[in-house]
Protein backbone atom coordinates (compact mmCIF):
# COMPACT_ATOMS: atom_id res chain seq x y z
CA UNK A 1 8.22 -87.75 -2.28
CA UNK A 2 7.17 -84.27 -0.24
CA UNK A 3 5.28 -82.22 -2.56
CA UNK A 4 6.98 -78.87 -3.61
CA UNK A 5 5.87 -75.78 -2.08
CA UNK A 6 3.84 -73.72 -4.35
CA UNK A 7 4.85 -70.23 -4.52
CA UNK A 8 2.49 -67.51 -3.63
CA UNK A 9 2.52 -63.47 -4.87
CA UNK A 10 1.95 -61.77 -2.19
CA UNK A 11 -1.25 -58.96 -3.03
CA UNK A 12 -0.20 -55.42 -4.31
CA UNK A 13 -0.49 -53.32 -1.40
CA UNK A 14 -3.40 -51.42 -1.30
CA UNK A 15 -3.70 -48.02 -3.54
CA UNK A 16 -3.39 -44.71 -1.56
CA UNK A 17 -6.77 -43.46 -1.55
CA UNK A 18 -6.82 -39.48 -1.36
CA UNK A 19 -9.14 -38.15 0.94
CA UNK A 20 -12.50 -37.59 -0.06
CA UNK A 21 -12.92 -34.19 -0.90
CA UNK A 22 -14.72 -31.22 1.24
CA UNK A 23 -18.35 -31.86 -0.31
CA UNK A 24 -20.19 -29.00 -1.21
CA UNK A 25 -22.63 -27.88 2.09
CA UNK A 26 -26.52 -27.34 1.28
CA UNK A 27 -27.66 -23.82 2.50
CA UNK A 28 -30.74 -23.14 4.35
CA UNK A 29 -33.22 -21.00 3.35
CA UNK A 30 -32.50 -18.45 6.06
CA UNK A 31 -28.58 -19.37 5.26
CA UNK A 32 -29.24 -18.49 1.72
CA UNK A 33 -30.83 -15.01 2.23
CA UNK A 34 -28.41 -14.04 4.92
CA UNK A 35 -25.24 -15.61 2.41
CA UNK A 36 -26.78 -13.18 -0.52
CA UNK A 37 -26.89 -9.48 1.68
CA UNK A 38 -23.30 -10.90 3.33
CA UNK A 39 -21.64 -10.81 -0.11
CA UNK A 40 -23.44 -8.20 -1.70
CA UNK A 41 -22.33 -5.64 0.91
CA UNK A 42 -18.40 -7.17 1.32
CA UNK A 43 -17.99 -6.68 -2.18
CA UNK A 44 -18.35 -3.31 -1.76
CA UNK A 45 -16.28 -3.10 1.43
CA UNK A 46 -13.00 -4.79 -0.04
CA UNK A 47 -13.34 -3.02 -3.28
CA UNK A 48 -14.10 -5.61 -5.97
CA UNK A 49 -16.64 -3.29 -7.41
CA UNK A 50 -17.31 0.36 -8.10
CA UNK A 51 -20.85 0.43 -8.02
CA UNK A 52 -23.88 -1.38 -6.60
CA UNK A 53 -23.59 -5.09 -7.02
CA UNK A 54 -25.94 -7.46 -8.36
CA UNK A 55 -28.80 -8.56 -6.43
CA UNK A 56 -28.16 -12.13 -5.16
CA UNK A 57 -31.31 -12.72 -3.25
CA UNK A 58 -32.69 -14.42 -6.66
CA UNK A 59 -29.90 -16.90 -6.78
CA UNK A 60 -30.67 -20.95 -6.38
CA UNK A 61 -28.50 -22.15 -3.23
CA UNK A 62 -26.39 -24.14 -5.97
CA UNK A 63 -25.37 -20.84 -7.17
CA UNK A 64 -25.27 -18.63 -3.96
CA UNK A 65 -22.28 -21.80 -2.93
CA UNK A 66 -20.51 -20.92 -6.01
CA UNK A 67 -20.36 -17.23 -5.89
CA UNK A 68 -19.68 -17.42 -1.85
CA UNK A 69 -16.82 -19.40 -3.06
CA UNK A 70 -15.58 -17.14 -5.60
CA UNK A 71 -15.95 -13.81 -3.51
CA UNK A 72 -13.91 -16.02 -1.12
CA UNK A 73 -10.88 -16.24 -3.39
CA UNK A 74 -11.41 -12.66 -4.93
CA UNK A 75 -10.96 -10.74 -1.38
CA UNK A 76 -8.12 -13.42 0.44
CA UNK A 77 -5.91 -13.81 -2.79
CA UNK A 78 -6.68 -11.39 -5.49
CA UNK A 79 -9.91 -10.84 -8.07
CA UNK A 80 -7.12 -11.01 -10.85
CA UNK A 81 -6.86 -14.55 -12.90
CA UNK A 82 -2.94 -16.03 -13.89
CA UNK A 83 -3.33 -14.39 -17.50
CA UNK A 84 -4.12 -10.86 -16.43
CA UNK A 85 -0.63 -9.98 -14.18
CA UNK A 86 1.68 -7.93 -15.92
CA UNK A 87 5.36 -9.73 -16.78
CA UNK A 88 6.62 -6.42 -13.78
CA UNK A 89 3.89 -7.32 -11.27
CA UNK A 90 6.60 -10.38 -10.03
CA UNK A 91 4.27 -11.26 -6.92
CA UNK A 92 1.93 -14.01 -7.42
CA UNK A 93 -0.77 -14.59 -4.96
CA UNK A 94 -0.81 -18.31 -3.00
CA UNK A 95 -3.55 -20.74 -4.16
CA UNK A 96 -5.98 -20.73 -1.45
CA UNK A 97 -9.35 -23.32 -0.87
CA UNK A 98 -11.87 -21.61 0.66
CA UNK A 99 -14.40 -24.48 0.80
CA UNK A 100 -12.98 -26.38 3.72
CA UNK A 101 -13.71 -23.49 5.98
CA UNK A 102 -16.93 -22.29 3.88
CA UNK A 103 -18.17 -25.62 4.72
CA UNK A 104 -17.67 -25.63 8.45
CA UNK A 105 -19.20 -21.73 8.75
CA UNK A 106 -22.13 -23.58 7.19
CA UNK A 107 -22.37 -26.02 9.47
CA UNK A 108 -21.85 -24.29 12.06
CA UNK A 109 -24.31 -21.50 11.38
CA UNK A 110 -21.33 -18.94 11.26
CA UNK A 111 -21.65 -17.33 7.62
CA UNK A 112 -21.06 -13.83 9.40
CA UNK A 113 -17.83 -14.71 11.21
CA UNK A 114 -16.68 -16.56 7.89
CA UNK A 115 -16.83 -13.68 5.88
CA UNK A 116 -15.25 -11.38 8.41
CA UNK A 117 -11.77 -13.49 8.43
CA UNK A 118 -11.96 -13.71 4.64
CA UNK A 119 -9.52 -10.02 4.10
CA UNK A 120 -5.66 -10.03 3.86
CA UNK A 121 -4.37 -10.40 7.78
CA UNK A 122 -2.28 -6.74 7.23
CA UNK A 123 -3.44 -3.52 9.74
CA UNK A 124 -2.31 -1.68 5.97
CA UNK A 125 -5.29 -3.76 4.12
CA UNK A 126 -7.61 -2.92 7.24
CA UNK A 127 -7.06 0.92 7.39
CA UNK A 128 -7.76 1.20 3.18
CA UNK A 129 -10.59 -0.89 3.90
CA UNK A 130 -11.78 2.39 6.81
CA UNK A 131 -10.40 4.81 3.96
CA UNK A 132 -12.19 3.14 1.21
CA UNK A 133 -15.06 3.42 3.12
CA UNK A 134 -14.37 7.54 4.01
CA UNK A 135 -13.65 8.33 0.23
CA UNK A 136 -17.00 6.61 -1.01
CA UNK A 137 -18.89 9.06 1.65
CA UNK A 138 -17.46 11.85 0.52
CA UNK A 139 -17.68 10.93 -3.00
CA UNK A 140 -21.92 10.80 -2.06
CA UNK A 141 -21.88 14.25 -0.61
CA UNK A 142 -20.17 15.26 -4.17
CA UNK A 143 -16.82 15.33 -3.95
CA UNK A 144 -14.84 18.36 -3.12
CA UNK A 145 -14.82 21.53 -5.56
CA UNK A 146 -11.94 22.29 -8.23
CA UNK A 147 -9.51 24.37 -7.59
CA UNK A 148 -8.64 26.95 -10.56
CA UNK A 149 -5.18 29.48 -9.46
CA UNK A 150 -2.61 29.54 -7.63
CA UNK A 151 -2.91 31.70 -3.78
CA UNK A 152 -0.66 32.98 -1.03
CA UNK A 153 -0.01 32.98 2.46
CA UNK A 154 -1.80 36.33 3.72
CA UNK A 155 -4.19 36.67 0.95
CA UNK A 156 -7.89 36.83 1.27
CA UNK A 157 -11.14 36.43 -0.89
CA UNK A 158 -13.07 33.67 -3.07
CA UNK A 159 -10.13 31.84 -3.97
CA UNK A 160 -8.77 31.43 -0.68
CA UNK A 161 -12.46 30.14 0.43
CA UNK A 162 -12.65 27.69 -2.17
CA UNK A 163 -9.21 26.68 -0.61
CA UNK A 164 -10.14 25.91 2.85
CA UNK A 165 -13.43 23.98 1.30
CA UNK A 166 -11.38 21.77 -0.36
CA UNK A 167 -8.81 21.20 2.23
CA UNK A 168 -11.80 20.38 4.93
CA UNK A 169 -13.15 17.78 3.25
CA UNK A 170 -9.92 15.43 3.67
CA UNK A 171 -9.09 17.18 6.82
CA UNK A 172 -11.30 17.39 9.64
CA UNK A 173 -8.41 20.03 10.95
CA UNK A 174 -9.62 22.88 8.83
CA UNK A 175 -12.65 25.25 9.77
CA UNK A 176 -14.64 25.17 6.13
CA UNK A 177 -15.57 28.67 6.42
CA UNK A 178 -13.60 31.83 6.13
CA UNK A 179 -11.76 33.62 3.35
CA UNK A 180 -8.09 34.84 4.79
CA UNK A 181 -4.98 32.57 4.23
CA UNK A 182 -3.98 32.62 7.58
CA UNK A 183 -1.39 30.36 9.67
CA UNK A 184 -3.83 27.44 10.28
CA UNK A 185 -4.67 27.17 6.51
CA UNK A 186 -0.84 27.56 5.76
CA UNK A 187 -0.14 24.55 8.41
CA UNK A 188 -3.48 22.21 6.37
CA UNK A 189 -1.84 22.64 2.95
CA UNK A 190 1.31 21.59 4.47
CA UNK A 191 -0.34 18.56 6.00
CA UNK A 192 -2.20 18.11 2.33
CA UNK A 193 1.30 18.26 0.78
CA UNK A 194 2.41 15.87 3.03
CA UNK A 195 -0.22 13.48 2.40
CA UNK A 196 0.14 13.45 -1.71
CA UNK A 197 4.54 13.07 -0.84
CA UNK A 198 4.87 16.95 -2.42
CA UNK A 199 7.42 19.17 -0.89
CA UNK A 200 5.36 20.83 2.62
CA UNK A 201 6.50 24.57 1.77
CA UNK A 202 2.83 25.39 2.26
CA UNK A 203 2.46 27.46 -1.41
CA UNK A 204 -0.23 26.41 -3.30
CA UNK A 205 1.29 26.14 -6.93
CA UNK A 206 0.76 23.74 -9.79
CA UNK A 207 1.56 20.07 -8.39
CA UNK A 208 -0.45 21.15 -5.12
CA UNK A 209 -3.24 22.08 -7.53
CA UNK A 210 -2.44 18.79 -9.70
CA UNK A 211 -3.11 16.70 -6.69
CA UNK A 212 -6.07 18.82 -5.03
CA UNK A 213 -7.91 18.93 -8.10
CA UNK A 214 -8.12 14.51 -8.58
CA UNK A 215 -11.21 13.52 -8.64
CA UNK A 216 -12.53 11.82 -5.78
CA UNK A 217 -13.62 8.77 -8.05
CA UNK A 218 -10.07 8.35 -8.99
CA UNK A 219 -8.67 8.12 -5.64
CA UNK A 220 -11.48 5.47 -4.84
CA UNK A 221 -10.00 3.62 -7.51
CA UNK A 222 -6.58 4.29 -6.39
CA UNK A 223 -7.60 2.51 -3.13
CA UNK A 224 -9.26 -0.28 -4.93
CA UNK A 225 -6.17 -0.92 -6.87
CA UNK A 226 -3.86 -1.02 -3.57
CA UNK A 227 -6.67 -3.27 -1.79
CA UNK A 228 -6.04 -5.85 -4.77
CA UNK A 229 -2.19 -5.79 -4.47
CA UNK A 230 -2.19 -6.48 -0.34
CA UNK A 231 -4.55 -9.62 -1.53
CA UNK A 232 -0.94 -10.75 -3.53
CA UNK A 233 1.58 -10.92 -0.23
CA UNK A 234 1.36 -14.11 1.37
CA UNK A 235 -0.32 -14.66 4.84
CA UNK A 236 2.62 -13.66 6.56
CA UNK A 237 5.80 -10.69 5.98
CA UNK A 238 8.85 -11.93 7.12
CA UNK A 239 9.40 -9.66 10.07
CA UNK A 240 13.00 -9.17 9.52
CA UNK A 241 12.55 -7.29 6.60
CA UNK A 242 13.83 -4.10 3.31
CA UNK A 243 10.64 -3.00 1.91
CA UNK A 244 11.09 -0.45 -0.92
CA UNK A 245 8.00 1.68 -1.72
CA UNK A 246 8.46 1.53 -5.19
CA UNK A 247 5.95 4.75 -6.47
CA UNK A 248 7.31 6.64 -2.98
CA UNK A 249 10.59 5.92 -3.32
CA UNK A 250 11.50 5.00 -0.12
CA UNK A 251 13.15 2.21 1.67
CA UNK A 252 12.19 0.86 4.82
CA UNK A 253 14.03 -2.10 7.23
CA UNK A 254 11.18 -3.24 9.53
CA UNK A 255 11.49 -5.63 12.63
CA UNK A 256 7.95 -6.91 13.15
CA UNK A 257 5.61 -4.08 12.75
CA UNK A 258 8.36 -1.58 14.03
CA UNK A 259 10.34 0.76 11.37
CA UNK A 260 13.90 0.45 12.24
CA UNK A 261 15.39 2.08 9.60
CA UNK A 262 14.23 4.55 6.34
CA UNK A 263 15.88 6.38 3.84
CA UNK A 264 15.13 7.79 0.35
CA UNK A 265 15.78 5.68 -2.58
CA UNK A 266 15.23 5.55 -6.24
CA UNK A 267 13.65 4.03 -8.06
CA UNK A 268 12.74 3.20 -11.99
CA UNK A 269 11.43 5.85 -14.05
CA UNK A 270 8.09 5.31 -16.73
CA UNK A 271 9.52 3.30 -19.21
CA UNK A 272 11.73 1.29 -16.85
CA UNK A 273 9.82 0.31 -14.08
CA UNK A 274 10.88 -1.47 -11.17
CA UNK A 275 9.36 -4.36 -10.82
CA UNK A 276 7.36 -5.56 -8.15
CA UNK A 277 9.22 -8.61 -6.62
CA UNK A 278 9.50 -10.44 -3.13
CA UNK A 279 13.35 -12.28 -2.78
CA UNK A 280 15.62 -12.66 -0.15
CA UNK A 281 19.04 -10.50 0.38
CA UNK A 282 21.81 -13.44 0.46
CA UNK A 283 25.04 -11.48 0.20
CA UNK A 284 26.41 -7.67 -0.29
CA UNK A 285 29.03 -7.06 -3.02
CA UNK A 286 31.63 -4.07 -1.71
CA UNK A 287 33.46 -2.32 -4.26
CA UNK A 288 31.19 -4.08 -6.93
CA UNK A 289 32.01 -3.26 -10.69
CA UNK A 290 28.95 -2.70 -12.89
CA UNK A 291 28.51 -5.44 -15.82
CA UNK A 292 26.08 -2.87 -17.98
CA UNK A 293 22.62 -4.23 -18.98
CA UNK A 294 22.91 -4.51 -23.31
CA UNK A 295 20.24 -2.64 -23.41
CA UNK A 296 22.05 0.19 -21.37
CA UNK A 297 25.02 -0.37 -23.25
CA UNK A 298 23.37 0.15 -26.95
CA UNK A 299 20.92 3.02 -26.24
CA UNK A 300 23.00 5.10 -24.00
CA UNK A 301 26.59 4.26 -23.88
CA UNK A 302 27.69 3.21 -27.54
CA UNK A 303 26.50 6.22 -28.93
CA UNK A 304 28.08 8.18 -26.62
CA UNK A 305 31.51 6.62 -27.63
CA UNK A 306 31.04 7.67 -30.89
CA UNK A 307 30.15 10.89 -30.39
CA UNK A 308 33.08 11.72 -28.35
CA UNK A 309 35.73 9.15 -29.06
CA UNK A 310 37.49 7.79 -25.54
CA UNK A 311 34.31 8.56 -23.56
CA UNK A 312 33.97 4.85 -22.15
CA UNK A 313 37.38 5.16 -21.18
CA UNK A 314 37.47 8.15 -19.18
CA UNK A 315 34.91 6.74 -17.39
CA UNK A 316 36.53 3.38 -16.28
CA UNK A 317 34.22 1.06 -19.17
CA UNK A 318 36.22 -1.89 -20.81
CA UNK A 319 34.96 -3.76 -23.11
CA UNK A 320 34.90 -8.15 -22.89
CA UNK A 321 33.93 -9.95 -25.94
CA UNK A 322 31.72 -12.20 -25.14
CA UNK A 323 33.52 -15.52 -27.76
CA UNK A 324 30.64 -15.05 -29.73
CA UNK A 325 31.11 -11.83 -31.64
CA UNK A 326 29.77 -9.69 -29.18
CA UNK A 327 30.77 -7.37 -26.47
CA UNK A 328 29.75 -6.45 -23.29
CA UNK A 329 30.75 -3.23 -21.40
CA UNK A 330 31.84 -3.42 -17.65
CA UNK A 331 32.64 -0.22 -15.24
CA UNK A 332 35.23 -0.52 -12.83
CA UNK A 333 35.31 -0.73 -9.25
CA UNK A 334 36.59 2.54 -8.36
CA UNK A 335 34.19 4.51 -11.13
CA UNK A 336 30.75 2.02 -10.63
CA UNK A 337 27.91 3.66 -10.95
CA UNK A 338 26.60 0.91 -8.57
CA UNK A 339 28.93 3.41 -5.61
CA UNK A 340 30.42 0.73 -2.92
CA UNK A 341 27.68 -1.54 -2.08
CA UNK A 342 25.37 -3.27 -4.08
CA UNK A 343 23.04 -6.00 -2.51
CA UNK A 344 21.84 -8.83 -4.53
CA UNK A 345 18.98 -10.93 -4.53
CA UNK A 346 17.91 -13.75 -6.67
CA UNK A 347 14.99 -12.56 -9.06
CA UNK A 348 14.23 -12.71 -13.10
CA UNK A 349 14.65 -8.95 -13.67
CA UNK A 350 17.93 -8.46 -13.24
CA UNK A 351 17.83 -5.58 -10.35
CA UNK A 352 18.59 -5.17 -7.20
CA UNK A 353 19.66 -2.13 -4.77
CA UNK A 354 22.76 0.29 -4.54
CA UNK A 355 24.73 2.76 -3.90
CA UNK A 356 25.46 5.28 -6.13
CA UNK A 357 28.18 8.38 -6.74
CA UNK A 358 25.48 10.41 -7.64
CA UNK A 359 23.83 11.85 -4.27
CA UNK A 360 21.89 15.05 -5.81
CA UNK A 361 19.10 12.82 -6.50
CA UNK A 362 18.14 12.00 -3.08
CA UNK A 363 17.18 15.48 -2.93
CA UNK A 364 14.70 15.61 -5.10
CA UNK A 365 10.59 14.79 -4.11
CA UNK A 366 9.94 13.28 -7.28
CA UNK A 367 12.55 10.42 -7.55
CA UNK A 368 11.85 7.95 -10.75
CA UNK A 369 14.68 8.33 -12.11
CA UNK A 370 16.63 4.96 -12.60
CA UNK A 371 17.34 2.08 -15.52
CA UNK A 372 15.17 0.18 -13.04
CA UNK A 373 16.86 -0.91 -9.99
CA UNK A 374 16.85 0.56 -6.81
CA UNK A 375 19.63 3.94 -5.33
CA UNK A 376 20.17 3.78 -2.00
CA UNK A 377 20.39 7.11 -0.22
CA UNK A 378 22.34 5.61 3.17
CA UNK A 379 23.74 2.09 1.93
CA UNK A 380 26.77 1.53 4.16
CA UNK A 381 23.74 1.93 7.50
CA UNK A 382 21.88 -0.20 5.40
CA UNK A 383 24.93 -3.26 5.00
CA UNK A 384 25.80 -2.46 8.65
CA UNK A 385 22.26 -3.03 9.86
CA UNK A 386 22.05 -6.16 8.01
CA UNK A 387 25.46 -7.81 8.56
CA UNK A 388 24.79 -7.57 12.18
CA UNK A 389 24.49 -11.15 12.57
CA UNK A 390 27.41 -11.92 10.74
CA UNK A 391 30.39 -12.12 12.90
CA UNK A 392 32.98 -11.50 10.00
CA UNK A 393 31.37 -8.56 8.58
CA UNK A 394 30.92 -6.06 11.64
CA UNK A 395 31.38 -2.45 10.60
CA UNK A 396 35.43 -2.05 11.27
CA UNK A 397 35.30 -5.17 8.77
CA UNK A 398 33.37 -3.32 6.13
CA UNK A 399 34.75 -0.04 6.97
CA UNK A 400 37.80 -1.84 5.95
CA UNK A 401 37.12 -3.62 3.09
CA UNK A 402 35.21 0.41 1.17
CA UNK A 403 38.74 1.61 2.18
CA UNK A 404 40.87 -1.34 0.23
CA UNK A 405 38.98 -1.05 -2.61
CA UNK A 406 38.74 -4.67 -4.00
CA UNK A 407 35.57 -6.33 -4.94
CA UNK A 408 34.23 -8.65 -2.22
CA UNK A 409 31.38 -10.34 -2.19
CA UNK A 410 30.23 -10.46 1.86
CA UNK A 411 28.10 -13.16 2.14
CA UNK A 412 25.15 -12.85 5.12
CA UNK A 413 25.08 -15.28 7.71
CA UNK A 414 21.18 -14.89 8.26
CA UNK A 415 19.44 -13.36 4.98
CA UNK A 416 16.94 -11.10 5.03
CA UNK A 417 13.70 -10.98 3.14
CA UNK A 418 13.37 -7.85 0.59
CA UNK A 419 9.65 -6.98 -0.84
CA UNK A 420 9.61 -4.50 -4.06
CA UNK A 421 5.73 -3.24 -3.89
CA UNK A 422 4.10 -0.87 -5.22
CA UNK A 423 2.09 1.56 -2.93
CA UNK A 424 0.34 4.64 -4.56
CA UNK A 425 -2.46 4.95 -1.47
CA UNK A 426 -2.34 3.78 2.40
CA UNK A 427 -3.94 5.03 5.41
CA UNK A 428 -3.15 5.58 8.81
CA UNK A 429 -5.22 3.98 12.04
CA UNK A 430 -7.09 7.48 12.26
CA UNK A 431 -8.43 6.93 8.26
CA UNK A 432 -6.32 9.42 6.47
CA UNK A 433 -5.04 8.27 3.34
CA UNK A 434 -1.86 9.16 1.95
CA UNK A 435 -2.03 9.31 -2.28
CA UNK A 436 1.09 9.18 -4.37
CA UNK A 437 1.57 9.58 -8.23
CA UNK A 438 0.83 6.33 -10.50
CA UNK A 439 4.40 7.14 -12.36
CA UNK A 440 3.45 3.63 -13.99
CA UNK A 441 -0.33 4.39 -14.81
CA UNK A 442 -0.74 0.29 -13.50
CA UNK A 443 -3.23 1.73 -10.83
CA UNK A 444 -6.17 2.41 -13.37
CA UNK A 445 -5.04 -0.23 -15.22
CA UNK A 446 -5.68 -2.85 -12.20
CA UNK A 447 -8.69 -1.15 -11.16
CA UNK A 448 -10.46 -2.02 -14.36
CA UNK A 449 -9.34 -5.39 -14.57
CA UNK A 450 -10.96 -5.96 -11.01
CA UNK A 451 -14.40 -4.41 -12.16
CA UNK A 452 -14.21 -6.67 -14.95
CA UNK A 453 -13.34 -9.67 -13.45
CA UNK A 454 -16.16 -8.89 -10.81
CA UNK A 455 -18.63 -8.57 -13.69
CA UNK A 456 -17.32 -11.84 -15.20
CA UNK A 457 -17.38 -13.96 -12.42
CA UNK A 458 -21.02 -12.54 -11.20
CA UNK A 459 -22.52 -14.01 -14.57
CA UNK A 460 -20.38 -17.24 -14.34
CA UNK A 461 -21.54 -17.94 -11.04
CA UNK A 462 -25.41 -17.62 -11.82
C-alpha cells in the first residue's frame, strides 16, 4: 500500500528588512576644526542668531556631528519645532534628513560645498541673505541717526542735514553732506517711501518719520524673521501661481519667476488676520451669495438689526435656521459683499479671495482692513486669467454668466496653486530691502523664538 504523501508548509517568506540606516560618519581632526568655523559663521549668515555664536572649536566630533546636523535642519526647513507655529501660520515646513548627504560631504571631503546648498533654493531667501548681511554692517558703523520734525521741499538747515544722513545710509543715491532740500533729496525720500510701501509724495511727515526712525536692530530682526518663513515653502513654488502678500496687500499671478499679473488687495486687519496658507484654486463661484461667518453675524450684524429694525433686510440678509435652534444669516447674490466672483480653495480657515462692492478701499496705502479673507481690486482679470485653460469658461462665457446674475459655480479645468505668506522685508538683486509694517506684531514674535531655539539646541547638542 503506497505510503501517503506527507504534507509540507511551505517557509514564511522572508521579512522585509529596511535598509540599514545612513550611519553616523567619524570626522577628522582637520574635518572637525573646519566643521566648527563652517557653522559658527552660517549661523550668522542665515539668521538663526543675533549675536556671536558659541565657540564650537571645543566640541568632541560626537557632538560637532550632532550640531552639523541640527544647523542642517534649522537653515533648509525652519529653526522653529511643531509646538511653537501659531494655529494662523498654516504652512508647515517638509521633514527633511540631512544625514544622508552630511555623510557623503564627509566622505568626500566636501564640508564647504555641503553647507553652501544647505539655504532655501528661492533668489528671495538669497537676496535677504545679501541684505541681512548689509543691515548688520551698518548696524556696526551705528546705525543711522533719529529723526525728530517734520521738513519741506526747499527748506534748508540742521534738520534737513540730519535728513540726507539718514537717507544715505540705506541709499547709496544720496550725497551725505549738504543742508538744502533740494530735488535730488525730494526724489531719495520718494524712493525711501517707496521702499517702507508709504505713499511717494516726497513730504516728510509722521509715518515717513515712523519708518525712518526704526531702529536698525529691528529691521535685522525683521529680516531674520522673513529668512525663517522662506525655510517653511517647500523645495519648489508651483510656477503657475496667486501669491497674496499678506502684510503688503498685494496680489500677484506669477508664471515661473515672471509677474504676469498684480493688483491691490486686502487683506485681514489686527485682530483678524489672514492666515498664512498654501491651497490650490479648484473652481470660481460667479454671482456667489455670502453665508456670514457666526462670528460676523453676532458681533456686527445682530446688533445692528436691533438697533434699526429691518436693517438685514434692506440689505438682502435672510435668515435659515439651522434645525437645531439656531440661525444663520446669508446675503444675496445681487447685494454680496463677496461682489461677483469669489474663488475658493480648500483650507481650515474658512477664507478665500473676492470681489467686493466696496472699491474705495483699494485706494488706500494702508489696506488691513478685512474679517480676514482676501478683496480683490481687479477680480474679473483675475477669473479671466485663470479660466484660460478652460474651454467653457472663456471671457464672453463669464461676461455672460456676471450679466445673468445666477450663482454658478465655474469649475477650472487646470487649478492653480494659491500661497497666502506673509512678507514684511525682501530685497532686490542690487541688496535693497524693502520693509513693511508687522500689522500682526508675528515678526518679533518669530524672531525670538528663533534666538531661543538657537540657544536651546546649542546646549542640547554639546
Amino acid at each position: 500500500m503506497p505510503q501517503p504523501v506527507p504534507t509540507v508548509t511551505p517557509p514564511p517568506p522572508p521579512l522585509a528588512v529596511a535598509p540599514p540606516a545612513t550611519p553616523l560618519p567619524t570626522l577628522s581632526d582637520a574635518q572637525a576644526r573646519q566643521l566648527a568655523k563652517l557653522i559658527a559663521a552660517d549661523e550668522v549668515k542665515q539668521g538663526l542668531r543675533v549675536g556671536t555664536p558659541p565657540d564650537l572649536s571645543t566640541r568632541d566630533h560626537a557632538a560637532l556631528v550632532r550640531t552639523a546636523l541640527d544647523h542642517a535642519r534649522a537653515v533648509r526647513t525652519g529653526r522653529l519645532m511643531p509646538e511653537d507655529f501659531q494655529k494662523d501660520w498654516g504652512i508647515r515646513p517638509r521633514a527633511y534628513d540631512p544625514l544622508p548627504a552630511f555623510a557623503d560631504a564627509v566622505a568626500r571631503d566636501r564640508l564647504d560645498a555641503w553647507i553652501a546648498s544647505l539655504p532655501p533654493p528661492y533668489v528671495g531667501y538669497d537676496t535677504l541673505v545679501e541684505g541681512l548681511e548689509r543691515y548688520r554692517v551698518i548696524a556696526a558703523a551705528g546705525g543711522w541717526p533719529m529723526l525728530t520734525g517734520t521738513v519741506n521741499y526747499g527748506e534748508r538747515g540742521a534738520a534737513v542735514a540730519r535728513l540726507r544722513e539718514r537717507l544715505a545710509v540705506e541709499d547709496p543715491q544720496v550725497a551725505r553732506t549738504g543742508d538744502r532740500f533740494d530735488d535730488g533729496l525730494l526724489e531719495a525720500v520718494r524712493r525711501a517711501q517707496r521702499r517702507y510701501g508709504l505713499n511717494p509724495a516726497g513730504q516728510v511727515g509722521a509715518q515717513t518719520l515712523a519708518a525712518l526712525n526704526v531702529p536698525v536692530e529691528r529691521r535685522i530682526r525683521q529680516i531674520m524673521a522673513n529668512m525663517e518663513r522662506w525655510r517653511w515653502l517647500p523645495p519648489e513654488l508651483d510656477p503657475r501661481r496667486v501669491q497674496v502678500n499678506i502684510a503688503a496687500a498685494v496680489l500677484t499671478v506669477f508664471d515661473g519667476d515672471t509677474p504676469t499679473m498684480s493688483m491691490k488687495s486686502v487683506t485681514g486687519r489686527p485682530g483678524n488676520e489672514t492666515p498664512m496658507l498654501i491651497s490650490r484654486i479648484n473652481s470660481i463661484v460667479i454671482n456667489p451669495p455670502w453665508n456670514v461667518p457666526t462670528s460676523i453675524a453676532t458681533k456686527e450684524l445682530w446688533p445692528k438689526e436691533r438697533a434699526s429694525p429691518g436693517y438685514l433686510k434692506r440689505n438682502g440678509f435672510r435668515v435659515i435656521d439651522n434645525g437645531d435652534g439656531s440661525k444663520r444669516l446669508q446675503q444675496s447674490s445681487e447685494k454680496s459683499a463677496l461682489g461677483r466672483f469669489k474663488f475658493d480653495f480648500p483650507n481650515d480657515f474658512a477664507v478665500y479671495l473676492h470681489d467686493t462692492p466696496a472699491q474705495s478701499g483699494f485706494s488706500r496705502f494702508d489696506r488691513l482692513s478685512s474679517h480676514g479673507c482676501v478683496r480683490l481690486e481687479k477680480p474679473a482679470e483675475l477669473a479671466k486669467l485663470l479660466m484660460r485653460t478652460t474651454p467653457d469658461w472663456q471671457p464672453p462665457q463669464i461676461d455672460a454668466a456676471v450679466d445673468a446674475g445666477k450663482t454658478v459655480r465655474a469649475k477650472m479645468a487646470d487649478p492653480v496653486s494659491v500661497y497666502l505668506l506673509y512678507w514684511t522685508a525682501f530685497a532686490n538683486q542690487k541688496g535693497e530691502v524693502g520693509f513693511r509694517e508687522d500689522p500682526y506684531t508675528w515678526d518679533a514674535r518669530l524672531a525670538s523664538l528663533v534666538e531661543r531655539r538657537s540657544a536651546t539646541q546649542a546646549l542640547a547638542a554639546k
